[in-house]
Protein backbone atom coordinates (compact mmCIF):
# COMPACT_ATOMS: atom_id res chain seq x y z
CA UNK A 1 -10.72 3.56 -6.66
CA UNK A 2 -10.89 0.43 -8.41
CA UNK A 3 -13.14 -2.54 -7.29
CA UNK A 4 -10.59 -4.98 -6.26
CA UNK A 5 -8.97 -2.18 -4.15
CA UNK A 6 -12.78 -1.48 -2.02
CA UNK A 7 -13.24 -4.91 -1.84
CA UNK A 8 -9.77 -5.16 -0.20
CA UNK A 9 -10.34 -2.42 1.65
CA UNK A 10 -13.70 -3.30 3.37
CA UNK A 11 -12.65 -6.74 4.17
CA UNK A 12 -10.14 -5.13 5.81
CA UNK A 13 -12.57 -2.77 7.70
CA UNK A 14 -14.81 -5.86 8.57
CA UNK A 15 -11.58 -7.60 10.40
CA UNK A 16 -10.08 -4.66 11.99
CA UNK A 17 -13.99 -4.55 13.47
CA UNK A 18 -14.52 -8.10 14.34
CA UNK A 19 -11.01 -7.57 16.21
CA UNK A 20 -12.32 -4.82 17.99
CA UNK A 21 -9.66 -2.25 16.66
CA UNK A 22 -12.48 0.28 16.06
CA UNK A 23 -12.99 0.53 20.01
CA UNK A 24 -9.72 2.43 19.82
CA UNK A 25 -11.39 5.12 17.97
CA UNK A 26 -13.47 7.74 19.71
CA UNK A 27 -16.22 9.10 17.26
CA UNK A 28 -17.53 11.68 19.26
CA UNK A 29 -15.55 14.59 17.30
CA UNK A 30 -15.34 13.10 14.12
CA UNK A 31 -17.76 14.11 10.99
CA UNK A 32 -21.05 12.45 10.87
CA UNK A 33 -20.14 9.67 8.14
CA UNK A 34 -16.64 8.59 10.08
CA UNK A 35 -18.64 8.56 12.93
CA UNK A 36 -21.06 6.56 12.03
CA UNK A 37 -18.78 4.09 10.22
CA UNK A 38 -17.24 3.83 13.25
CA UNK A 39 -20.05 2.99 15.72
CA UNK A 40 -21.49 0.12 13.21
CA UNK A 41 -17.84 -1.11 13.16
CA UNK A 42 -18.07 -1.72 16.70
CA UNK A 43 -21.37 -3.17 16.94
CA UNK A 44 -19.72 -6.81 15.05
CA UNK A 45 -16.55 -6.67 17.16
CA UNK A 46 -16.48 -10.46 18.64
CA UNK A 47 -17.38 -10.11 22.66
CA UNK A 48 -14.14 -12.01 23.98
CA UNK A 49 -11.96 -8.74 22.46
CA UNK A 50 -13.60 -6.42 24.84
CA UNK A 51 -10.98 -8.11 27.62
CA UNK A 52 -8.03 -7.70 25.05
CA UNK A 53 -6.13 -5.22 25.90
CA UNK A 54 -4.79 -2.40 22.72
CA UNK A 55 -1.96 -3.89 21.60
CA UNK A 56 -3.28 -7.93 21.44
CA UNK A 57 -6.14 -6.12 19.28
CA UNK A 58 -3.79 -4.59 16.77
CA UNK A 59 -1.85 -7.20 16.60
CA UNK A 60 -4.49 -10.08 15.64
CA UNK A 61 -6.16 -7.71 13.17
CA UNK A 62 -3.32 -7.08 11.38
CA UNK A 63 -1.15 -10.13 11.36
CA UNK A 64 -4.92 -11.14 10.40
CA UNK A 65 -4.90 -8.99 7.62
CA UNK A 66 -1.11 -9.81 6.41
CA UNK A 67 2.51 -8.79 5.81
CA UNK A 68 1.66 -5.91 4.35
CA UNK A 69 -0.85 -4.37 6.49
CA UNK A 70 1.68 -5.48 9.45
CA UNK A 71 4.32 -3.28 7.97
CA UNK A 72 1.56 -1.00 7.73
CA UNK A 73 0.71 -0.43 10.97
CA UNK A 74 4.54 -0.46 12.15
CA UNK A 75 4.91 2.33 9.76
CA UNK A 76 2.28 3.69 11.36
CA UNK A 77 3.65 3.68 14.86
CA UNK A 78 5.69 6.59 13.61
CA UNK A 79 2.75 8.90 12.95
CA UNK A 80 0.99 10.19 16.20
CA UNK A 81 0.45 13.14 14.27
CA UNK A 82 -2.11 10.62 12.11
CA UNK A 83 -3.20 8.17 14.14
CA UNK A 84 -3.10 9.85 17.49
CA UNK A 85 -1.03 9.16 20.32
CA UNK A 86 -2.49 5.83 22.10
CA UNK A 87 -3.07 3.81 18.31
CA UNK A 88 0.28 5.04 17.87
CA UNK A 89 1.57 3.35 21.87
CA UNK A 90 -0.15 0.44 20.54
CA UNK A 91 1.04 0.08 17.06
CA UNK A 92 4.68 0.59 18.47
CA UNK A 93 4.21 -2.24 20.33
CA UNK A 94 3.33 -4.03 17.16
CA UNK A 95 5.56 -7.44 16.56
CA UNK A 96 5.04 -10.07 13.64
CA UNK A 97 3.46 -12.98 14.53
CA UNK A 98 3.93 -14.60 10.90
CA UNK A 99 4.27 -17.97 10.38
CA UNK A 100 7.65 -19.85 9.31
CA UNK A 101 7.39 -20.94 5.53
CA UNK A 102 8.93 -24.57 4.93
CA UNK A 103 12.52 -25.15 4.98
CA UNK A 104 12.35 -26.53 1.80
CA UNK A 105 10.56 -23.71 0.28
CA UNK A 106 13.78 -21.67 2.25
CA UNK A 107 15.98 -23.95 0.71
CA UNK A 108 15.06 -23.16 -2.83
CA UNK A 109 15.27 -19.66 -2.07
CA UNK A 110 18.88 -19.95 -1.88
CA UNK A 111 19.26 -22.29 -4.96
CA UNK A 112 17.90 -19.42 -7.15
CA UNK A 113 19.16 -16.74 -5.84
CA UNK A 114 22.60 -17.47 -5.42
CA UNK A 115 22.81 -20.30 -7.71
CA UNK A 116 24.02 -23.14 -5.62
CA UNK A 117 22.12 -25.61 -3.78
CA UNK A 118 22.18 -25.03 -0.21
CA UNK A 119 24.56 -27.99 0.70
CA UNK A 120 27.31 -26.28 -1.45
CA UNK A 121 27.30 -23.05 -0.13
CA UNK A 122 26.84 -24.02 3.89
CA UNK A 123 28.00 -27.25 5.96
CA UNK A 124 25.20 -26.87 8.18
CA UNK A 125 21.44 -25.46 7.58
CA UNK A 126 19.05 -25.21 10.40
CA UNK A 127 15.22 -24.98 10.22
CA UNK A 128 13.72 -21.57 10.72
CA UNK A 129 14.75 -19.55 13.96
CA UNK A 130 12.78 -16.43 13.60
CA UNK A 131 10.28 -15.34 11.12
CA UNK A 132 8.49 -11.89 10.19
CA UNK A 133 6.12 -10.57 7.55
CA UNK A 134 9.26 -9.94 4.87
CA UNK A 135 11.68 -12.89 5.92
CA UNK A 136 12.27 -15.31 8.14
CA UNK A 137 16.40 -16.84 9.83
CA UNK A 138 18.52 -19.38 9.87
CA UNK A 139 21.36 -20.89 11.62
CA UNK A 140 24.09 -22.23 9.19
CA UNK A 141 27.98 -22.72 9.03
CA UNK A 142 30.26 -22.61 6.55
CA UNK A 143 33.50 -23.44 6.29
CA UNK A 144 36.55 -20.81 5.93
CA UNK A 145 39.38 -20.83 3.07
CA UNK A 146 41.85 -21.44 6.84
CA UNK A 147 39.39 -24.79 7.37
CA UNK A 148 37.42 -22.84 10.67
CA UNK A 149 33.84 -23.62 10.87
CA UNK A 150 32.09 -20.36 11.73
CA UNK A 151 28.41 -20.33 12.41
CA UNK A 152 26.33 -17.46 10.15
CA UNK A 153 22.98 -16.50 10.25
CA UNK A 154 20.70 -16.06 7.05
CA UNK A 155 18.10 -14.56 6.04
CA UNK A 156 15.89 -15.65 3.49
CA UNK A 157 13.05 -13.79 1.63
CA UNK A 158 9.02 -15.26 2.11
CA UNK A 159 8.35 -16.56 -1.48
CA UNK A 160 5.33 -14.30 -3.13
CA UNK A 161 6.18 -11.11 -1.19
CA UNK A 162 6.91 -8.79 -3.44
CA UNK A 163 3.97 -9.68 -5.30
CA UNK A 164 1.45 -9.12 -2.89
CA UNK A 165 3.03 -6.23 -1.23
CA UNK A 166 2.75 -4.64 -4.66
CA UNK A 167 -1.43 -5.27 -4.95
CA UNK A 168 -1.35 -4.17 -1.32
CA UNK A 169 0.55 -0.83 -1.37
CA UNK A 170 -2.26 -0.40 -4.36
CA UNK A 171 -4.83 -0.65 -1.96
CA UNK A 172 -3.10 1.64 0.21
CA UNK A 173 -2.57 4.11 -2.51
CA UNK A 174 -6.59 4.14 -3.41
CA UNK A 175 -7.23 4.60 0.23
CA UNK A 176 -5.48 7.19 0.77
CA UNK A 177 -6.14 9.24 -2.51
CA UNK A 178 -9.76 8.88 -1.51
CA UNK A 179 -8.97 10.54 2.21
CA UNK A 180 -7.65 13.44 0.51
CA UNK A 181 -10.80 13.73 -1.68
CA UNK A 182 -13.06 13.35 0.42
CA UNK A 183 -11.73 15.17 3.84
CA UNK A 184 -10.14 18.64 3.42
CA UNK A 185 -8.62 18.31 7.00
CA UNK A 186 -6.75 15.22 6.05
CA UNK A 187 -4.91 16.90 2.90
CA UNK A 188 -2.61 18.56 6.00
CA UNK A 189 -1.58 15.51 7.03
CA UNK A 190 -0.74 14.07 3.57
CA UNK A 191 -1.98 10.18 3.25
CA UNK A 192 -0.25 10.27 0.15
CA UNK A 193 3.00 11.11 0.60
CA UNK A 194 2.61 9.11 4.10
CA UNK A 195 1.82 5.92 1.76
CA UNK A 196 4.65 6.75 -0.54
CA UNK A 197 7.13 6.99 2.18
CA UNK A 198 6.11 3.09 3.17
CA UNK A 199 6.25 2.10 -0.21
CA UNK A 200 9.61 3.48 -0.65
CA UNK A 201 10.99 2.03 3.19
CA UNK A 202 9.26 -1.09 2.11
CA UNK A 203 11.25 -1.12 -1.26
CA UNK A 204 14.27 -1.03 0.36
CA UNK A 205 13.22 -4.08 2.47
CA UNK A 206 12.29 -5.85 -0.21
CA UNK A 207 16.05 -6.01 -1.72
CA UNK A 208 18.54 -7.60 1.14
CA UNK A 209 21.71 -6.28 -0.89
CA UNK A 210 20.55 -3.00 0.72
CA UNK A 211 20.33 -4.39 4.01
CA UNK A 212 24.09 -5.67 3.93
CA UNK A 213 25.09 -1.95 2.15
CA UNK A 214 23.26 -0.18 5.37
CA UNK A 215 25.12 -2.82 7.87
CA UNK A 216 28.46 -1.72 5.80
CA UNK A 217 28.13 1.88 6.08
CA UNK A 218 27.11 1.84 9.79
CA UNK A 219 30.23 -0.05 10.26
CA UNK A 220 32.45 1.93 8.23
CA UNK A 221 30.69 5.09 9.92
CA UNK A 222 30.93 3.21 13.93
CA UNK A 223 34.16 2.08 13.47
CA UNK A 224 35.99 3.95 16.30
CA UNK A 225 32.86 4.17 18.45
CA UNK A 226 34.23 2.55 21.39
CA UNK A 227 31.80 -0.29 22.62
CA UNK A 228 29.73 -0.94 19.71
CA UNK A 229 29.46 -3.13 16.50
CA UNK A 230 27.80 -4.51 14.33
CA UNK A 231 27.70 -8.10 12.28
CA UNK A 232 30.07 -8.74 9.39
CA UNK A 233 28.62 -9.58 6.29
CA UNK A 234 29.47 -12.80 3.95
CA UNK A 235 28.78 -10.67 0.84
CA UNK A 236 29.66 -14.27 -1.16
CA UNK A 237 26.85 -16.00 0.33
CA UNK A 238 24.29 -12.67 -0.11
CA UNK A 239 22.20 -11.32 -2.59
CA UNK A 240 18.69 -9.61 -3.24
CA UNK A 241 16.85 -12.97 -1.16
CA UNK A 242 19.69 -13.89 0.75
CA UNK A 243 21.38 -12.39 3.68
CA UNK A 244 24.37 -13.97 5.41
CA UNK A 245 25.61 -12.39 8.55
CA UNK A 246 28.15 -13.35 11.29
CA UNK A 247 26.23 -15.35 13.86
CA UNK A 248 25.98 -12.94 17.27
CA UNK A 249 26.93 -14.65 20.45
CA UNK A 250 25.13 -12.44 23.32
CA UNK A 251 22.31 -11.42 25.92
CA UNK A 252 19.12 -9.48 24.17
CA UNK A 253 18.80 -6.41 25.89
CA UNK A 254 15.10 -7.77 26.95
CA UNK A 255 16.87 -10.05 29.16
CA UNK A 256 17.62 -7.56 32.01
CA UNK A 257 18.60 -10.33 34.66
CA UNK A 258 20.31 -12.13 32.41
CA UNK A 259 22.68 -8.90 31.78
CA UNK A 260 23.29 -8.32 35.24
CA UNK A 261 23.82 -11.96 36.24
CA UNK A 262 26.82 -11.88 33.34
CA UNK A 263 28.48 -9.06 35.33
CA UNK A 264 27.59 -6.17 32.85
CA UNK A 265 27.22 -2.81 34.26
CA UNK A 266 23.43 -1.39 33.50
CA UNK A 267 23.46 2.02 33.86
CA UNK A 268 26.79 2.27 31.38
CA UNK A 269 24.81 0.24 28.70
CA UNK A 270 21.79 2.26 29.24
CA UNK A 271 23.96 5.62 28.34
CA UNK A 272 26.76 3.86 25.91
CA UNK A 273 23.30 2.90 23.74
CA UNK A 274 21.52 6.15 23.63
CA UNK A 275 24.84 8.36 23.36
CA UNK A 276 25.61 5.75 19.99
CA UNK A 277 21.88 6.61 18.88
CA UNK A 278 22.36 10.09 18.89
CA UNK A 279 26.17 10.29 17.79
CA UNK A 280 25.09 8.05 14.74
CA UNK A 281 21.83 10.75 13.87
CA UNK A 282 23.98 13.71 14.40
CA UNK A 283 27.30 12.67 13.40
CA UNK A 284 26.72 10.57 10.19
CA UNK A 285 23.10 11.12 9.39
CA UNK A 286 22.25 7.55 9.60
CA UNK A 287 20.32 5.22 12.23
CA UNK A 288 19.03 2.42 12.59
CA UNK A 289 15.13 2.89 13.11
CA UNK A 290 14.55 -0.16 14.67
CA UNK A 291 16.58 -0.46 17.68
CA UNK A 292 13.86 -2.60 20.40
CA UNK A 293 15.08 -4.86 22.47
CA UNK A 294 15.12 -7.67 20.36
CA UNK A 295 17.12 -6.31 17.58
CA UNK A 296 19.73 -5.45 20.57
CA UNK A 297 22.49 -7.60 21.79
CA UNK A 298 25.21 -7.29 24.19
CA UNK A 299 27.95 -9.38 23.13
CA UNK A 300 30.49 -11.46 25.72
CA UNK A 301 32.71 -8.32 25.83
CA UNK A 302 30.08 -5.98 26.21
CA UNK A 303 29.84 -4.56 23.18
CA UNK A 304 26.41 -3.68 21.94
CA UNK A 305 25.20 -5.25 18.90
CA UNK A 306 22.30 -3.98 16.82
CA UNK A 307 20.81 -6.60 14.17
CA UNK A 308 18.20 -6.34 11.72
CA UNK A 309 18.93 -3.21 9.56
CA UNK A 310 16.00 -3.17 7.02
CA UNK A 311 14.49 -0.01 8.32
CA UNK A 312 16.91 2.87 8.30
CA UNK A 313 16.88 6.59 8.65
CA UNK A 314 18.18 9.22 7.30
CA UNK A 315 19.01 13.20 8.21
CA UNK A 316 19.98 15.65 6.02
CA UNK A 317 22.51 18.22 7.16
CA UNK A 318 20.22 20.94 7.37
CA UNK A 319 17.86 18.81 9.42
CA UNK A 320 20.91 17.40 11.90
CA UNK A 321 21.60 21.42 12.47
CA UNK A 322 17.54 21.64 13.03
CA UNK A 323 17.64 18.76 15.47
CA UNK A 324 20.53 19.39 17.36
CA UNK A 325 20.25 23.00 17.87
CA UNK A 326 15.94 22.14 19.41
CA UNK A 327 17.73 19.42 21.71
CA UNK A 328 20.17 21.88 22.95
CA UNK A 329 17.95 24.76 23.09
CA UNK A 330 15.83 22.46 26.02
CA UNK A 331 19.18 22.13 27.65
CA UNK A 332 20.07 25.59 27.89
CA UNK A 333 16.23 26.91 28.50
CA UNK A 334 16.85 29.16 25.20
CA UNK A 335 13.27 28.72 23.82
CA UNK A 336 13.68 32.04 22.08
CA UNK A 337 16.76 30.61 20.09
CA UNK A 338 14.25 26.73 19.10
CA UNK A 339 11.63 29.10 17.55
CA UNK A 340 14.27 31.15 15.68
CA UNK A 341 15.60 27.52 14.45
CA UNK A 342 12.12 26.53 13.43
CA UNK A 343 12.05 29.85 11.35
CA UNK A 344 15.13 29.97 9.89
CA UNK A 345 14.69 26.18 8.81
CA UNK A 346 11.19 27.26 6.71
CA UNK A 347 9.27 25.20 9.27
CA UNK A 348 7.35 27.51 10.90
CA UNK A 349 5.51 30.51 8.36
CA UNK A 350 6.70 34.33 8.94
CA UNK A 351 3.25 35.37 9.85
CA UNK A 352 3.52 33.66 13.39
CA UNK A 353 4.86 35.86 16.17
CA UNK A 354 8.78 34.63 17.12
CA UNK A 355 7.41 35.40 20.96
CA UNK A 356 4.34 33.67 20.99
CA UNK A 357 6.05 30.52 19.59
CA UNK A 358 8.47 30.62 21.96
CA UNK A 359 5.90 31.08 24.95
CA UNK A 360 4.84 28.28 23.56
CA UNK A 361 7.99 26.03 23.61
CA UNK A 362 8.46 27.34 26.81
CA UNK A 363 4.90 25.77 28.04
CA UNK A 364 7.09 22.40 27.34
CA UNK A 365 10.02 23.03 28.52
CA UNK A 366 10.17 24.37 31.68
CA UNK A 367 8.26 21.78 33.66
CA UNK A 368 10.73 19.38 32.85
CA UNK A 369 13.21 21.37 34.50
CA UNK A 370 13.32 20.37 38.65
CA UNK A 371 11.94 17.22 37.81
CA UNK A 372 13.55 13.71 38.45
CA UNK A 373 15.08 11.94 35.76
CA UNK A 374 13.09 9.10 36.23
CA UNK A 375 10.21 11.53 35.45
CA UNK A 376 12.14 13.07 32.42
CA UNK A 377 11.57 12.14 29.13
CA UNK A 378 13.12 13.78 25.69
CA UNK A 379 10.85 11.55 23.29
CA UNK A 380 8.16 13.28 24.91
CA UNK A 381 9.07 16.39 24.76
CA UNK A 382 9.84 16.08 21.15
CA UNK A 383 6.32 14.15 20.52
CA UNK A 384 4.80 17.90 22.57
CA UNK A 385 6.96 19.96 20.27
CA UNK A 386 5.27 18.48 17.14
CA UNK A 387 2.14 18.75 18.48
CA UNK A 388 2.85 22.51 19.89
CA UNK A 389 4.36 23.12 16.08
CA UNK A 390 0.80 22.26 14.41
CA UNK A 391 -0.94 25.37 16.26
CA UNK A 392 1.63 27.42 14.01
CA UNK A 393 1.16 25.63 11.19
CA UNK A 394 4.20 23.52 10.58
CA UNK A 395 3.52 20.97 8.28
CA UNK A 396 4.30 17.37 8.61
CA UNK A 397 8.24 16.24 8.83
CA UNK A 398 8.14 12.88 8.18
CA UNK A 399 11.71 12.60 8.44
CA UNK A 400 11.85 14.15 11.83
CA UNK A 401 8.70 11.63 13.14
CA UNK A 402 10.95 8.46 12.16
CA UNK A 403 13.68 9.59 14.31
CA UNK A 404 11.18 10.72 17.32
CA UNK A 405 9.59 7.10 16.92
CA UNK A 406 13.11 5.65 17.47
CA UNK A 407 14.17 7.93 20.32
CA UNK A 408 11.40 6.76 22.02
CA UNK A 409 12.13 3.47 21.45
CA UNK A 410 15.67 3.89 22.67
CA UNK A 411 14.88 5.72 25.69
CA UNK A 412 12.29 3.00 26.83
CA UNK A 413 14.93 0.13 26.36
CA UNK A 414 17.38 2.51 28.09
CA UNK A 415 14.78 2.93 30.98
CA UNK A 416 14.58 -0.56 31.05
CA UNK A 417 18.34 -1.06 31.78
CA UNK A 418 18.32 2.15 34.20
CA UNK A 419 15.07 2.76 35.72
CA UNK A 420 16.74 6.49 36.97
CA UNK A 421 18.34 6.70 33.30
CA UNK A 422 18.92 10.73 32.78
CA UNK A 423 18.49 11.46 29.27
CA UNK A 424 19.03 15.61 29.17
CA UNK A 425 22.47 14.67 31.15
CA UNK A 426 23.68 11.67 29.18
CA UNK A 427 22.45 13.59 25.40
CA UNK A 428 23.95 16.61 26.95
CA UNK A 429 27.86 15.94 25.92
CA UNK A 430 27.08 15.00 22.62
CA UNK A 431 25.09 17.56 21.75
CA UNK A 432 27.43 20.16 23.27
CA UNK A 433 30.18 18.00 21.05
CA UNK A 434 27.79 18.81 17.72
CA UNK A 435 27.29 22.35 18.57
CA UNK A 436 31.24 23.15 19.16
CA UNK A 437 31.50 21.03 16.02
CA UNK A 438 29.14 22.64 13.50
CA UNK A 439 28.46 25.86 14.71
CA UNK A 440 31.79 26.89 15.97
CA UNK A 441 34.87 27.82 13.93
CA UNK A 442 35.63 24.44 12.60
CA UNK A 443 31.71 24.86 11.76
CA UNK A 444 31.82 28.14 9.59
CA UNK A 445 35.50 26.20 7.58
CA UNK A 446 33.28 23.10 6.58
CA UNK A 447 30.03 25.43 5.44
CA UNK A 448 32.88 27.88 3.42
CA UNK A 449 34.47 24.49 1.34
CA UNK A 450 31.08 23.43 0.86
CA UNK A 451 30.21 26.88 -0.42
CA UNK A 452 33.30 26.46 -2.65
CA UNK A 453 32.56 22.92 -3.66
CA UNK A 454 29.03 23.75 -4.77
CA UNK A 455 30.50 27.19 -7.10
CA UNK A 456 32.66 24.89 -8.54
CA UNK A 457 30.21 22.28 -9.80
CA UNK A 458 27.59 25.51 -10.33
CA UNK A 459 30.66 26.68 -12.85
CA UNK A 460 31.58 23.80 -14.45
CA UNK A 461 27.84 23.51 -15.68
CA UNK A 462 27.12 26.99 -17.10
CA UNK A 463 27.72 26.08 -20.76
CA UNK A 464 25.59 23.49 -20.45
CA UNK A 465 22.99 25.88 -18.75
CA UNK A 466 23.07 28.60 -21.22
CA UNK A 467 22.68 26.29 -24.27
CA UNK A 468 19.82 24.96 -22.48
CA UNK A 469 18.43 28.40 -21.97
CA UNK A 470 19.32 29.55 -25.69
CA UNK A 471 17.14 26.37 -26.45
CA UNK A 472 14.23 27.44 -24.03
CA UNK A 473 14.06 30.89 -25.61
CA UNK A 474 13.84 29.99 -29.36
CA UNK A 475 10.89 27.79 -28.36
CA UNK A 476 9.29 30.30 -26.66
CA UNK A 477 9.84 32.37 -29.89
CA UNK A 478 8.59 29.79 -32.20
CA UNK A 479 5.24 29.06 -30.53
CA UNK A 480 4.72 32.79 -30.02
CA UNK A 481 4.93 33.50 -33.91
CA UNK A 482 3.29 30.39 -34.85
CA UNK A 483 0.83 29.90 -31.58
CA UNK A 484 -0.01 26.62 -29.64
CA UNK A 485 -1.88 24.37 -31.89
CA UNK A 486 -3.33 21.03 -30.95
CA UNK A 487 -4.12 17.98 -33.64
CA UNK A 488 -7.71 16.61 -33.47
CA UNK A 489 -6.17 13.28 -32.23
CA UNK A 490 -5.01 15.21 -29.16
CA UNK A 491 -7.76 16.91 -28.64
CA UNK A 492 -10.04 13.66 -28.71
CA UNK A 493 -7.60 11.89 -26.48
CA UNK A 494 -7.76 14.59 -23.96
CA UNK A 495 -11.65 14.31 -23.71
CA UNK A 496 -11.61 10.94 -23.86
CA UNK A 497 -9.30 11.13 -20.69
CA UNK A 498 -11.29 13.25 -18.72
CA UNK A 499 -14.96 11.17 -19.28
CA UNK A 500 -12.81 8.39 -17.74
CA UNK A 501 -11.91 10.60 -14.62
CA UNK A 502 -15.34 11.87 -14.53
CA UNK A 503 -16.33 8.31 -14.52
CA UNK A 504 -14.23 6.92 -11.71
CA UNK A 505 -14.29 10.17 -9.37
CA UNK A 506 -18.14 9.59 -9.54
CA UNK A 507 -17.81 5.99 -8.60
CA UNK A 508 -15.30 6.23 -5.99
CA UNK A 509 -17.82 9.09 -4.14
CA UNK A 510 -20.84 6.11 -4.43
CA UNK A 511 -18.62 3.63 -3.04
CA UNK A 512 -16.53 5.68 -0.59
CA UNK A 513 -19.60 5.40 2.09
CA UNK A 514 -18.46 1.28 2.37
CA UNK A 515 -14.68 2.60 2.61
CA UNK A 516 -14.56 4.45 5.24
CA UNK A 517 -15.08 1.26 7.41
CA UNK A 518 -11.48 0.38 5.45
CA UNK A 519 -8.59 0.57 8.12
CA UNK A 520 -7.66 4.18 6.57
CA UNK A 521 -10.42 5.86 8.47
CA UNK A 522 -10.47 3.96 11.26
CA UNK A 523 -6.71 5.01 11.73
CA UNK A 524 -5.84 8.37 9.63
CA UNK A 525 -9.85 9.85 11.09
């Protein structure tokens, strides 16, 4: 760990303290140097926090601390597995509270990335609406080829971002390299890889021609769902800092009396929304992973419109198969047939009994069964399943947590709409849809020209693979006869390398005592 990275890192200990985020922690079962850490952490937190209640704290520490660490902790929200359940409540709860940048400074934005000043590409450009940790909106016109004025919204890139959510997700990196060195329980868990998969989401973010590209595929992909949309994109007017988007005319979804005052039905939203959810995770393989209430519309027609598509997930075919066939397994009360799924799937190791797993699952599903559906909730049950699936030794699905987080999310705003909203009966049909689908005969057709696709392509490479392999053996031939033989310049680079290891692995231990106050204990510990 480098020294700018430790100094990062304990300032940010000393403000997630002072904010009284360390209260969050209990320190009772952790190791003696967390634990510690810990308690002096909460000796400095300021007195008026102590009436805050989880969420304010989070929030002022980390909109304290930056974009970064705000897209940190949102990321975050989608590992109870890692932070533990209540962080994670809080963390979900987590908004930006960033300040607007200058509309000038907005202005300028849009000169350089699209080459135009602002007055030539828009008739109208209004001061900032909105703004988060990545961007902030507009309001603008513009002025159709037929002569129609049609208002747009755009989104403009913070100046500077990328550069310091580069030294940031440095920071990060060093944190979390030193968990794994330093706690043998954490390596399950994988810091790394967790830090890896935000630097990855946040790349995406960081490049609004991908944002437009995921807004164009869910269309393409929604286009005959019946009751939902999304904006149309002015792919002239867009480009890696700039974002223009049809302006949406509607009710947020947070406005509940506002909905029902305009005469739309609750209950159907409630179910139209989570049925799309599902139908887009199963069907295509693609969601949006940000769907609260304020990135939720309901349009003058009553379509639902989702916004804001810089966080998106993604589901292989294997996993859709996983997922849908656990869902419907609850359903049916087949807990037998979920713990076969988990082994087929790899999940779950062979050495685990099939019938104590599924006594297991059944310890979760079968009090949901008899209950009201007010008292019913699936998130939940797939939040117990993950934590059932660590007793057998299921590693981390990262994947799989992003689109838990989201259900959850979806079924609260759905609960919102529909306090007695019945998720097992409205996921039911399109689960039962999947399964008939996939796994029936139009299933086995699909999964035989797939088979036939892949020989094809397997076919079509063998020359390639047996020059490759003709290659491969003569070197192994060579260096047998002649042996492996290393220069002196090699060999002197090599040591050279390792003295520098030596060197850092032995300062990172002497300063890792000051780190652990860093906000990677306090949360991954």
């Amino acid at each position: 760990m480098g020294v700018g990275s430790f100094l990062r890192l304990t300032r940010a200990g000393f403000i997630l303290a002072r904010e009284g985020a360390f209260s969050l922690v209990e320190p009772d079962h952790l190791p003696p140097l967390p634990r510690t850490a810990i308690r002096l952490g909460r000796r400095i937190q300021r007195r008026r926090v102590a009436r805050s209640d989880q969420a304010e704290r989070l929030t002022a520490a980390l909109n304290k601390l930056g974009p970064s660490w705000v897209k940190l902790g949102q990321f975050l929200a989608t590992r109870p597995d890692l932070v533990g359940p209540e962080i994670a409540d809080g963390l979900g709860r987590l908004r930006d509270e960033i300040p607007p940048f200058p509309l000038e400074e907005a202005k300028e934005v849009v000169r350089r990335c699209l080459g135009k000043p602002v007055e030539a590409l828009y008739a109208s450009f209004s001061a900032p609406l909105a703004a988060a940790s990545i961007a902030q909106v507009h309001r603008a016109e513009v002025v159709g080829p037929d002569g129609v004025t049609r208002r747009m919204a755009v989104k403009v890139m913070r100046p500077g971002i990328r550069r310091r959510l580069d030294r940031d997700l440095a920071t990060f990196f060093s944190g979390a390299r030193f968990i794994e060195r330093v706690d043998r329980n954490a390596r399950r868990l994988k810091p790394v890889a967790v830090v890896d998969r935000l630097a990855r989401s946040v790349m995406l973010e960081m490049d609004l021609r991908l944002e437009a590209a995921a807004l164009s595929e869910v269309a393409e992909n929604a286009r005959n769902d019946a009751g939902f949309r999304v904006p149309k994109v002015d792919w002239q007017r867009s480009d890696r800092d700039v974002l223009t988007l049809e302006w949406i005319d509607g009710i947020k979804m947070s406005e509940v009396a506002a909905l029902e005052a305009a005469g739309h039905d609750l209950k159907a939203l409630a179910r139209r929304l989570m049925q799309i959810f599902l139908r887009h995770a199963l069907r295509d393989g693609f969601f949006h992973a940000d769907l609260h209430q304020g990135n939720l519309f309901v349009d003058p027609a009553g379509n639902i419109v989702a916004v804001d598509f810089g966080i998106m997930g993604r589901l292989s075919r294997a996993e859709r198969r996983f997922l849908a066939e656990i869902l419907y397994g609850f359903v049916k009360r087949d807990y037998r047939r979920i713990a076969e799924v988990h082994r087929e799937a790899g999940y779950v190791p062979a050495r685990h009994s099939i019938d104590d797993f599924a006594q297991a699952l059944r310890a979760i599903g079968e009090p949901i069964h008899g209950q009201s559906a007010r008292d019913i909730s699936m998130a939940r049950v797939l939040t117990q399943l993950l934590e059932v699936t660590e007793m057998f030794d299921m590693e981390t699905r990262t994947e799989l947590l992003l689109l838990q987080k989201t259900m959850m999310v979806v079924e609260g705003v759905a609960r919102s709409l529909d306090p007695d909203f019945d998720m097992w009966a409205t996921s039911e049909p399109i689960l039962t849809e999947w399964v008939a689908r996939h796994m029936g005969p139009l299933g086995l057709v699909d999964e035989a020209l797939a088979g036939a696709q892949w020989l094809r392509r397997l076919v079509a490479v063998l020359p390639e693979l047996g020059e490759r392999a003709g290659d491969i053996t003569r070197g192994i031939a060579e260096t047998s006869r002649r042996g492996f033989r290393l220069d002196p310049d090699t060999v002197a680079q090599i040591a050279a390398a390792t003295a520098r290891r030596t060197r850092s692995e032995r300062f990172a231990i002497l300063i890792g005592v000051a780190a652990l106050v860093g906000i990677f204990v306090a949360l991954v510990t």
